[in-house]
PDB file of N, CA and C in Angstrom:
ATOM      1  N   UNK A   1     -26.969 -28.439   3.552  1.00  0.00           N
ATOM      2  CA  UNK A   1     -25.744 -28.904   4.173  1.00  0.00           C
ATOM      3  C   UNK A   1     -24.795 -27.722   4.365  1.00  0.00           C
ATOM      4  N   UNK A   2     -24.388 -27.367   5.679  1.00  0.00           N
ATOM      5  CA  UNK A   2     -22.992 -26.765   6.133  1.00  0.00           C
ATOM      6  C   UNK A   2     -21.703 -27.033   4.815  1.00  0.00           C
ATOM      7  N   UNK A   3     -21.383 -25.929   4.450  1.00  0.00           N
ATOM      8  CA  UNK A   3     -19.692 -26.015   4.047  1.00  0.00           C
ATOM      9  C   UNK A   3     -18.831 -25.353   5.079  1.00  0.00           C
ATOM     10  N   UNK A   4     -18.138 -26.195   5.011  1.00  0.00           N
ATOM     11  CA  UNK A   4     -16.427 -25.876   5.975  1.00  0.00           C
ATOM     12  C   UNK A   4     -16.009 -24.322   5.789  1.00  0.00           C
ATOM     13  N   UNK A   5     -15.843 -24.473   4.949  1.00  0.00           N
ATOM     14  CA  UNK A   5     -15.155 -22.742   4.485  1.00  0.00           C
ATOM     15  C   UNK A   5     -16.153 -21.063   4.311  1.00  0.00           C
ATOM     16  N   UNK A   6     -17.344 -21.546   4.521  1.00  0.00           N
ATOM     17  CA  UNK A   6     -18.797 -20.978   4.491  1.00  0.00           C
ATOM     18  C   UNK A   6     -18.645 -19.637   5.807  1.00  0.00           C
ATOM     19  N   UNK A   7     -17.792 -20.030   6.670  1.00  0.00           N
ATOM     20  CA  UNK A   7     -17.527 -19.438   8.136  1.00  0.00           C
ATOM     21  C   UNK A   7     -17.147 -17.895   8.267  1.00  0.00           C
ATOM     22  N   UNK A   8     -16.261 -17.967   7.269  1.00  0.00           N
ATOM     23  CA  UNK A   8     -15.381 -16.541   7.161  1.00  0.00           C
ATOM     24  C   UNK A   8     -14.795 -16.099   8.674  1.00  0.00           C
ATOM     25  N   UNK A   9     -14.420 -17.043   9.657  1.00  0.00           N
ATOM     26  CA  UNK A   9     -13.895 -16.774  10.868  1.00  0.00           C
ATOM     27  C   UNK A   9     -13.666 -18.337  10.931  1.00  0.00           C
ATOM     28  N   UNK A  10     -12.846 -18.294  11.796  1.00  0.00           N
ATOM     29  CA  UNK A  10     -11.997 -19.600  12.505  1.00  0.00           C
ATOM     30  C   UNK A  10     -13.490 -20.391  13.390  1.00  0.00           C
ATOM     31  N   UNK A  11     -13.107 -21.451  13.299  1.00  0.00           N
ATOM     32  CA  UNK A  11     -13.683 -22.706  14.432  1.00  0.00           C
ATOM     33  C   UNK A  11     -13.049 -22.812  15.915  1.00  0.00           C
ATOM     34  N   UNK A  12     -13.239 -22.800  16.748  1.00  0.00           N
ATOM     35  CA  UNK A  12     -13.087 -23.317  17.750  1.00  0.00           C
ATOM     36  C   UNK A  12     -12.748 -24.111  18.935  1.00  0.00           C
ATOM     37  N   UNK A  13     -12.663 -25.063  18.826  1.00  0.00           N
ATOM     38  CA  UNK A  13     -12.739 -26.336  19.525  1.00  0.00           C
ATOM     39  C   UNK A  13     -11.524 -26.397  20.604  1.00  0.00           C
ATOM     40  N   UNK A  14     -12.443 -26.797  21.822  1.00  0.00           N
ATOM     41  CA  UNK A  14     -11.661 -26.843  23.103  1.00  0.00           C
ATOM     42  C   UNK A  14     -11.589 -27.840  23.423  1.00  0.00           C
ATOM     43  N   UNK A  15     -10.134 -28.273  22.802  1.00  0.00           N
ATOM     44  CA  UNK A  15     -10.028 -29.665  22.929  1.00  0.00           C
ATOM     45  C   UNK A  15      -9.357 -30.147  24.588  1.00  0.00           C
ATOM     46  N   UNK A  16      -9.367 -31.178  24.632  1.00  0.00           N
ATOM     47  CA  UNK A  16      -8.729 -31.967  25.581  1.00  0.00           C
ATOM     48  C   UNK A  16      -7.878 -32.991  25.256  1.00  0.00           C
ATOM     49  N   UNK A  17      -6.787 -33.544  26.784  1.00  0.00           N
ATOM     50  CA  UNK A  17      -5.529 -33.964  26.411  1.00  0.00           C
ATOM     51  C   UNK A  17      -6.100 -35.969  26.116  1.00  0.00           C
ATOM     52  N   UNK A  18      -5.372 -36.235  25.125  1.00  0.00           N
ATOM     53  CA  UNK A  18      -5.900 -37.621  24.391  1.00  0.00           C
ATOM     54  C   UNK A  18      -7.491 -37.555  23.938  1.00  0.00           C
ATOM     55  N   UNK A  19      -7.930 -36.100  23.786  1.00  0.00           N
ATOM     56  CA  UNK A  19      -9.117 -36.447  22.383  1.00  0.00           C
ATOM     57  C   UNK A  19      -8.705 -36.592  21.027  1.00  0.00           C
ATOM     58  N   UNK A  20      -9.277 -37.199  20.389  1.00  0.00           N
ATOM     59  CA  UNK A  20      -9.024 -37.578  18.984  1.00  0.00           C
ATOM     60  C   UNK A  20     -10.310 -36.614  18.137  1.00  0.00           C
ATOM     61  N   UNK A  21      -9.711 -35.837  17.469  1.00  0.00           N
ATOM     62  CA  UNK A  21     -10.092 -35.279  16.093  1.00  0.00           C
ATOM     63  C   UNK A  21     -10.165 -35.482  15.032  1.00  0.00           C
ATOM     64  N   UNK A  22     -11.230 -35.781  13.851  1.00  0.00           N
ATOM     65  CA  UNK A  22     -10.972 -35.636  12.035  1.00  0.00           C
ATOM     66  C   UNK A  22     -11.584 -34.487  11.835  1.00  0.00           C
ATOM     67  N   UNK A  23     -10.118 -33.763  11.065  1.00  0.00           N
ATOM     68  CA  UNK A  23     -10.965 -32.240  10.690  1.00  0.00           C
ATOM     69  C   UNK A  23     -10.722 -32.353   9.619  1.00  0.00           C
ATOM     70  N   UNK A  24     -12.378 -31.869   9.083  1.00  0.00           N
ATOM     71  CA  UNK A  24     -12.513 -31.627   7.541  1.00  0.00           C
ATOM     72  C   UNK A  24     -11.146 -30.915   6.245  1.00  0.00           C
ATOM     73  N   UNK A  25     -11.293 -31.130   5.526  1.00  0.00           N
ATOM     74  CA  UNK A  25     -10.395 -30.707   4.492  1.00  0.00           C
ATOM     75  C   UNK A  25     -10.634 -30.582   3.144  1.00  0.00           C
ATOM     76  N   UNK A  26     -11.697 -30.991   2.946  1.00  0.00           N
ATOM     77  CA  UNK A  26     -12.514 -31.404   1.596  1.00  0.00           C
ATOM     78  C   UNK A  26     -13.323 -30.148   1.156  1.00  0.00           C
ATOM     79  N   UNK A  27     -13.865 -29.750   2.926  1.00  0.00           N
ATOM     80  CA  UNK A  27     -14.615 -28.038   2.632  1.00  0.00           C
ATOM     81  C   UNK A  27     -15.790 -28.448   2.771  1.00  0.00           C
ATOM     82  N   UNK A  28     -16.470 -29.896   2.374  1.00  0.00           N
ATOM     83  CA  UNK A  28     -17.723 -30.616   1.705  1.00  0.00           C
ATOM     84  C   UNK A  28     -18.554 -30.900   3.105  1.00  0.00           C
ATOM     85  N   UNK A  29     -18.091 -31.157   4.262  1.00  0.00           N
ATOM     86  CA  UNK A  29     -18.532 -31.835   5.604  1.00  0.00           C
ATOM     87  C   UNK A  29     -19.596 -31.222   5.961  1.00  0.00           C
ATOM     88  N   UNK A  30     -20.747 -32.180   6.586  1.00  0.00           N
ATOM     89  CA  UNK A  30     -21.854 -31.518   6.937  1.00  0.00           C
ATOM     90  C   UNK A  30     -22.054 -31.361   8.780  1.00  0.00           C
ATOM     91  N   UNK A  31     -20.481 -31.011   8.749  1.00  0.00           N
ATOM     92  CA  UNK A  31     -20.043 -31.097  10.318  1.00  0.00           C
ATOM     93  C   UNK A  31     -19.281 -30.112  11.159  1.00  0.00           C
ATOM     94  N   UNK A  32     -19.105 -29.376  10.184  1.00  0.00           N
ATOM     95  CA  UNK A  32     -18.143 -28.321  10.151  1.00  0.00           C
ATOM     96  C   UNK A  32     -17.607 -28.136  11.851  1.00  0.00           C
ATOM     97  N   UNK A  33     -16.384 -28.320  11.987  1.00  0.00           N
ATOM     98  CA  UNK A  33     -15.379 -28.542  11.515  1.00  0.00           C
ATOM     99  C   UNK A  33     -14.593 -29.935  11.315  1.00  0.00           C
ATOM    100  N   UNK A  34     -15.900 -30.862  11.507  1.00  0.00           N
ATOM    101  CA  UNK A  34     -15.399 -31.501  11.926  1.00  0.00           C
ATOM    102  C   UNK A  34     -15.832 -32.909  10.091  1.00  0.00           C
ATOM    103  N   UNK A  35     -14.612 -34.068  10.089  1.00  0.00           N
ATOM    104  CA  UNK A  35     -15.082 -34.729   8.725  1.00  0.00           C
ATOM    105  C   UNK A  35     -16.648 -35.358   9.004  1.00  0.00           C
ATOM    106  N   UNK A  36     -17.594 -35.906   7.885  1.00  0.00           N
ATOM    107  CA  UNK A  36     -18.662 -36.547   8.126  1.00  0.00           C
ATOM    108  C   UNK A  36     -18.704 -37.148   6.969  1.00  0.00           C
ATOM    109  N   UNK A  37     -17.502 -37.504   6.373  1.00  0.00           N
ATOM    110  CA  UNK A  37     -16.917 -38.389   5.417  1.00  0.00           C
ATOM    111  C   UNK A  37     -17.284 -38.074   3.571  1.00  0.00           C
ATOM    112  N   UNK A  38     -17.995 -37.111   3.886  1.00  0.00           N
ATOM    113  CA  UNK A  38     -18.120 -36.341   2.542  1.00  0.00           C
ATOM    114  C   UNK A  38     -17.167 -36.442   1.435  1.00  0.00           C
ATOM    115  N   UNK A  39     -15.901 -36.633   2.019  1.00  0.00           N
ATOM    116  CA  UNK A  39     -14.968 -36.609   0.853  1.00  0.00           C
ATOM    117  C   UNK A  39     -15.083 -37.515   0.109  1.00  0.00           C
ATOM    118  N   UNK A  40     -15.244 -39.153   0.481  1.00  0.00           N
ATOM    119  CA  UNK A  40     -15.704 -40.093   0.062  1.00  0.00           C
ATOM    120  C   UNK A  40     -16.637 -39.869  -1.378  1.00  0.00           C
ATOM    121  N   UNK A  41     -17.720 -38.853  -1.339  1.00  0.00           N
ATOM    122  CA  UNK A  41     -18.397 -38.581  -2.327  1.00  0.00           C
ATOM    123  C   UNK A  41     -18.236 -37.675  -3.422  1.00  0.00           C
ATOM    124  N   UNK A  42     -16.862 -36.737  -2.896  1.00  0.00           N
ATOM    125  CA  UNK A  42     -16.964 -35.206  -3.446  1.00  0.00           C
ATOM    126  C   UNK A  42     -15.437 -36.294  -4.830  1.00  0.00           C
ATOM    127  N   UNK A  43     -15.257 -37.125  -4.379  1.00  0.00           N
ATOM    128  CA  UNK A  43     -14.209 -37.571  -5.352  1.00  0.00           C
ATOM    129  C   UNK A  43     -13.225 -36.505  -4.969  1.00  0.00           C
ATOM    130  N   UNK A  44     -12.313 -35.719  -4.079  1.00  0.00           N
ATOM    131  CA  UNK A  44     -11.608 -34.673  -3.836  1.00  0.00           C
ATOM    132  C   UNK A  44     -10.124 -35.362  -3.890  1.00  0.00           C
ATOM    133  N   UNK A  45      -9.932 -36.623  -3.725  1.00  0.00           N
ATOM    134  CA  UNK A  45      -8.781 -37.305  -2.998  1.00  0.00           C
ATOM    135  C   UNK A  45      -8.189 -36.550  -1.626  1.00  0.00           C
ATOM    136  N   UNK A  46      -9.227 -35.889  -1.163  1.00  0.00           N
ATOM    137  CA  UNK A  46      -8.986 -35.173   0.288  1.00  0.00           C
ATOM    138  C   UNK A  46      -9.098 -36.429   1.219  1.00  0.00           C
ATOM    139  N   UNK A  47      -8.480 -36.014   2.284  1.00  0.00           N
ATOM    140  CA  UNK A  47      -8.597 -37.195   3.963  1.00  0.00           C
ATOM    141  C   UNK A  47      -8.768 -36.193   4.648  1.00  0.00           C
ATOM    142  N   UNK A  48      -9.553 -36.479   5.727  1.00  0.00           N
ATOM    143  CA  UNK A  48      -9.195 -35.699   7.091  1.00  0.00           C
ATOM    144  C   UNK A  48      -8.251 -35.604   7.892  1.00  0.00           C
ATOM    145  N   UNK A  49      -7.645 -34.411   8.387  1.00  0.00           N
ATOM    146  CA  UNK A  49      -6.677 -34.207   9.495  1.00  0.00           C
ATOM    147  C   UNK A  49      -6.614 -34.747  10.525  1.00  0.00           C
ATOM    148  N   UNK A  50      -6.000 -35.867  11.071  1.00  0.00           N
ATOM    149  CA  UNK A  50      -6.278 -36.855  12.248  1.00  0.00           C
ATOM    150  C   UNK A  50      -5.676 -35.883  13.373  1.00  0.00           C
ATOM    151  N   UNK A  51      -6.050 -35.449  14.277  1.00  0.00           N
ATOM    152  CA  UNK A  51      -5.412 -34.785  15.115  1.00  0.00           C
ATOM    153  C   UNK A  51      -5.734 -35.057  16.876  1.00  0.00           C
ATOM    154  N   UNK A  52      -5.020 -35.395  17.804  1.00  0.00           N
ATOM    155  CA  UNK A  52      -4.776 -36.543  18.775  1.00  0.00           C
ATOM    156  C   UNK A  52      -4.286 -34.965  19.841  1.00  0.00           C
ATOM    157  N   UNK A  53      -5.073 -34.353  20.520  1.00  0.00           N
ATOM    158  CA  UNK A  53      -4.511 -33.207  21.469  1.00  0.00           C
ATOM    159  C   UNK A  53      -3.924 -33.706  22.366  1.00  0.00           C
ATOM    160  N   UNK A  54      -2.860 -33.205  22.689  1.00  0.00           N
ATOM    161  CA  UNK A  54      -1.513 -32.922  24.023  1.00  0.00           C
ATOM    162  C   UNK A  54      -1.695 -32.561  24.981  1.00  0.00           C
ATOM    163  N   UNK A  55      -2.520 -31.157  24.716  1.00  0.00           N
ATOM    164  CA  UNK A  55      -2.663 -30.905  26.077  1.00  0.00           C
ATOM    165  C   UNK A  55      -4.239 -30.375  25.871  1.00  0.00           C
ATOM    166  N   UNK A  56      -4.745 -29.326  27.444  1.00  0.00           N
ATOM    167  CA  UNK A  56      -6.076 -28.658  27.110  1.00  0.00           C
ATOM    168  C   UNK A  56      -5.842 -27.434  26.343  1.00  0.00           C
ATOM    169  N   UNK A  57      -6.323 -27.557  25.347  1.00  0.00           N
ATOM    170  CA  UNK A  57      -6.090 -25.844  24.171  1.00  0.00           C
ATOM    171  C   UNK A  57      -7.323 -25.865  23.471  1.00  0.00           C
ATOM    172  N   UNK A  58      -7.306 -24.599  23.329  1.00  0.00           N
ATOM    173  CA  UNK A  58      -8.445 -24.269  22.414  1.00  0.00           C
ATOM    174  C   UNK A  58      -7.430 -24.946  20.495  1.00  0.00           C
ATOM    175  N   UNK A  59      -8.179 -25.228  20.020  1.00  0.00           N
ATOM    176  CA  UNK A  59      -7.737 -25.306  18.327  1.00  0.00           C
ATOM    177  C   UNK A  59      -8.981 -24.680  17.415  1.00  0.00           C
ATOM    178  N   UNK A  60      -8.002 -23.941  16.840  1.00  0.00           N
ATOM    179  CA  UNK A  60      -8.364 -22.643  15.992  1.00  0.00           C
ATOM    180  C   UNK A  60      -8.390 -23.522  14.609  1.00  0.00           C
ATOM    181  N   UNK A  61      -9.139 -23.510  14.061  1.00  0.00           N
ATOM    182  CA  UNK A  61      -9.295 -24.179  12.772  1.00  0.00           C
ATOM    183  C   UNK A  61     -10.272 -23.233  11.417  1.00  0.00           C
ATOM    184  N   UNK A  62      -9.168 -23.319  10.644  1.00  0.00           N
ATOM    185  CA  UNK A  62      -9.762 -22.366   9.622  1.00  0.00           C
ATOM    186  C   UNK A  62     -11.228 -22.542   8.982  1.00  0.00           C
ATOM    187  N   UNK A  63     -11.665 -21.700   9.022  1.00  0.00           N
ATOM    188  CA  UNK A  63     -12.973 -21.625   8.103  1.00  0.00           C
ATOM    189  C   UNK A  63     -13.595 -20.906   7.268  1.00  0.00           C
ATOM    190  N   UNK A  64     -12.568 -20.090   6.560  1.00  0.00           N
ATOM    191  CA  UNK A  64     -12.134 -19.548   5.742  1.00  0.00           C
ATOM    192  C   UNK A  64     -11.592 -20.305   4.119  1.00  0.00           C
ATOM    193  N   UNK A  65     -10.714 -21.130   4.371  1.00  0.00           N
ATOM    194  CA  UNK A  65     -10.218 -21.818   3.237  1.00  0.00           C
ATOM    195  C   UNK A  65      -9.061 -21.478   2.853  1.00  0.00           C
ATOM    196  N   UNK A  66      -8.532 -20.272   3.419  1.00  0.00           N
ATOM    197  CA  UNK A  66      -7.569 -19.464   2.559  1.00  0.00           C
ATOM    198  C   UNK A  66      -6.278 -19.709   3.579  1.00  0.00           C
ATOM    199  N   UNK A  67      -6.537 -20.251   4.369  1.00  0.00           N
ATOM    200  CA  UNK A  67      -5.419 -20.256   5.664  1.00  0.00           C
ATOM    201  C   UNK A  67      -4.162 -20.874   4.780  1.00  0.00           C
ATOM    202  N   UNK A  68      -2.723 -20.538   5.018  1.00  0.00           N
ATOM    203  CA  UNK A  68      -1.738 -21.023   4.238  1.00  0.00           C
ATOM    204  C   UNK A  68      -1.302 -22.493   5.293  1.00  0.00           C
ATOM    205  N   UNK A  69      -1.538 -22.214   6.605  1.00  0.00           N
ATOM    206  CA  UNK A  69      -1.546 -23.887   7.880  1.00  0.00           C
ATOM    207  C   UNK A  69      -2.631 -24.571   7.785  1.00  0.00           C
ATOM    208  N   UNK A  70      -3.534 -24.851   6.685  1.00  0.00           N
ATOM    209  CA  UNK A  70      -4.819 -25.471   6.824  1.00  0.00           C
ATOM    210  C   UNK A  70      -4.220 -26.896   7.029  1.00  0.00           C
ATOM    211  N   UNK A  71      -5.112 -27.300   8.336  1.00  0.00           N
ATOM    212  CA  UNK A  71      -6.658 -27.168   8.856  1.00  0.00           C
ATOM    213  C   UNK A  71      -6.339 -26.218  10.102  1.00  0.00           C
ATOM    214  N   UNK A  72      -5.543 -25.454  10.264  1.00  0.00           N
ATOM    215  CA  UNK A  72      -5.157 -24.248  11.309  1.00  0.00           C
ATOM    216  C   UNK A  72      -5.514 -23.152  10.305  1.00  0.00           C
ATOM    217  N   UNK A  73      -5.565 -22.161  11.350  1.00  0.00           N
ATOM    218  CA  UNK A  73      -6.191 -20.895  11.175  1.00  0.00           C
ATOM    219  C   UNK A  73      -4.953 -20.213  11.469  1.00  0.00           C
ATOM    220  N   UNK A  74      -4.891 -19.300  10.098  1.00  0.00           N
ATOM    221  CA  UNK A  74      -3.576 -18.219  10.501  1.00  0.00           C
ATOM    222  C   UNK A  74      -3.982 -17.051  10.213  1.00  0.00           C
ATOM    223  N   UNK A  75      -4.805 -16.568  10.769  1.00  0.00           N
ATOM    224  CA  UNK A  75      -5.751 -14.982  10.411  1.00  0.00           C
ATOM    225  C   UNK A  75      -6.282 -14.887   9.005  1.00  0.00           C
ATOM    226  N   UNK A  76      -6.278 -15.277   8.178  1.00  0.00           N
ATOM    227  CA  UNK A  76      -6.583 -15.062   6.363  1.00  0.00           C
ATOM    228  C   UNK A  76      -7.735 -14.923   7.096  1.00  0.00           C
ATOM    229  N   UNK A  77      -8.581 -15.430   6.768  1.00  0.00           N
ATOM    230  CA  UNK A  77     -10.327 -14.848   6.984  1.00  0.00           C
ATOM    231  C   UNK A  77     -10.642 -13.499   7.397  1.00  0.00           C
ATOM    232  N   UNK A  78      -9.554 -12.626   7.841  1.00  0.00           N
ATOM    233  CA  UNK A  78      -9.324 -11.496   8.544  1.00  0.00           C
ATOM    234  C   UNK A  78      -9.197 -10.615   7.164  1.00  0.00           C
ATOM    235  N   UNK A  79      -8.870 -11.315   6.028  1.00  0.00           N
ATOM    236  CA  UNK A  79      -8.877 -10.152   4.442  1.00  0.00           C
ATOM    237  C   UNK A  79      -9.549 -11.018   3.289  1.00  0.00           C
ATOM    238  N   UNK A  80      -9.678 -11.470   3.929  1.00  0.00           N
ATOM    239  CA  UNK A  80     -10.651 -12.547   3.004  1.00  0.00           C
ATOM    240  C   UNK A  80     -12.368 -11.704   2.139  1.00  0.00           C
ATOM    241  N   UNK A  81     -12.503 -11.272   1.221  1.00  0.00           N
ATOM    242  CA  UNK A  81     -13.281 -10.350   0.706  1.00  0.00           C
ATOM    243  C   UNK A  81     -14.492 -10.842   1.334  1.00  0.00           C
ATOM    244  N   UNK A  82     -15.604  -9.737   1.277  1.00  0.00           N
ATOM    245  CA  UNK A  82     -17.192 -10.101   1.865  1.00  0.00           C
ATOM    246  C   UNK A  82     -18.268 -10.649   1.214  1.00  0.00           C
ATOM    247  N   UNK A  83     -17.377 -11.083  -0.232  1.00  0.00           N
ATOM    248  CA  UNK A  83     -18.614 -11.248  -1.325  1.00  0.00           C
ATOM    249  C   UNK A  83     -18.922 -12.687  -1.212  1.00  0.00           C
ATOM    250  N   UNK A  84     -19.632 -13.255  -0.998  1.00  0.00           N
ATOM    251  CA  UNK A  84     -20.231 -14.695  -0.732  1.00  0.00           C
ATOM    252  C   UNK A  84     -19.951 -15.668  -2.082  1.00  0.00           C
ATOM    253  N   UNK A  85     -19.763 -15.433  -2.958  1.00  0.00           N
ATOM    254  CA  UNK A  85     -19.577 -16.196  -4.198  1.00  0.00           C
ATOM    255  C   UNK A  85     -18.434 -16.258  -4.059  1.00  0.00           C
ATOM    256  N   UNK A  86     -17.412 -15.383  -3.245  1.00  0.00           N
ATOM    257  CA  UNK A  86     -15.423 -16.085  -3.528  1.00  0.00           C
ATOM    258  C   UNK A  86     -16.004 -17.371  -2.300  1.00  0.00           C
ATOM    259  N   UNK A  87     -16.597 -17.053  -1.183  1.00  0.00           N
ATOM    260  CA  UNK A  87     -16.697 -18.206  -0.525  1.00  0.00           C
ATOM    261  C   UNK A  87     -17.567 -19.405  -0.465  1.00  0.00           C
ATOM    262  N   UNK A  88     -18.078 -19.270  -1.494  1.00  0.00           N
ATOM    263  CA  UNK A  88     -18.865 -20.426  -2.319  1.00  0.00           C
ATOM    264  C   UNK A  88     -18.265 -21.493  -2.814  1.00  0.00           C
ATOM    265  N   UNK A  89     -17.190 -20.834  -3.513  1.00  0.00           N
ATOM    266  CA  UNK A  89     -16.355 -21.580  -4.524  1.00  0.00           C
ATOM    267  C   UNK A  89     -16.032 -23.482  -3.898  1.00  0.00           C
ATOM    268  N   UNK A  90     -16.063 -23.044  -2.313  1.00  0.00           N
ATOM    269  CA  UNK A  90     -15.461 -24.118  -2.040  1.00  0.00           C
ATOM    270  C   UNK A  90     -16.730 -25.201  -1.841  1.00  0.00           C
TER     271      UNK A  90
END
């Protein structure tokens, strides 16, 4: 199974205006970036980010873990160390 935070670079997604989004938050999703209800199991008391786009934009979504706007991406993955066990953790 995919972890969310496994990425060490941002997600993607080119959304469109009135798509509906659940983005992971748990870290646990085997969907990355997107929820696949994992939290349900991980016992996290995590929910997914319901997110409903405005307009056409790309959304940058962390995959890193370390982002301080999570489930946005604010460059952290950019100093985020290379050793695979800090990004395990999650």
């Amino acid at each position: 199974m995919a972890k969310m935070f496994e990425n060490k670079k941002n997600y993607i997604v080119h959304g469109k205006v009135g798509e509906h989004y659940s983005i992971c938050t748990c870290g646990k999703t085997a969907t990355p970036p997107f929820c696949s209800n994992e939290h349900k199991n991980a016992n996290s008391g995590a929910e997914p980010h319901e997110h409903v786009c405005e307009k056409d934009d790309p959304l940058y979504i962390c995959g890193c873990g370390q982002s301080k706007k999570r489930p946005w991406c604010d460059g952290a993955h950019k100093s985020c160390p290379e050793n695979d066990d800090y990004m395990k953790r999650w």
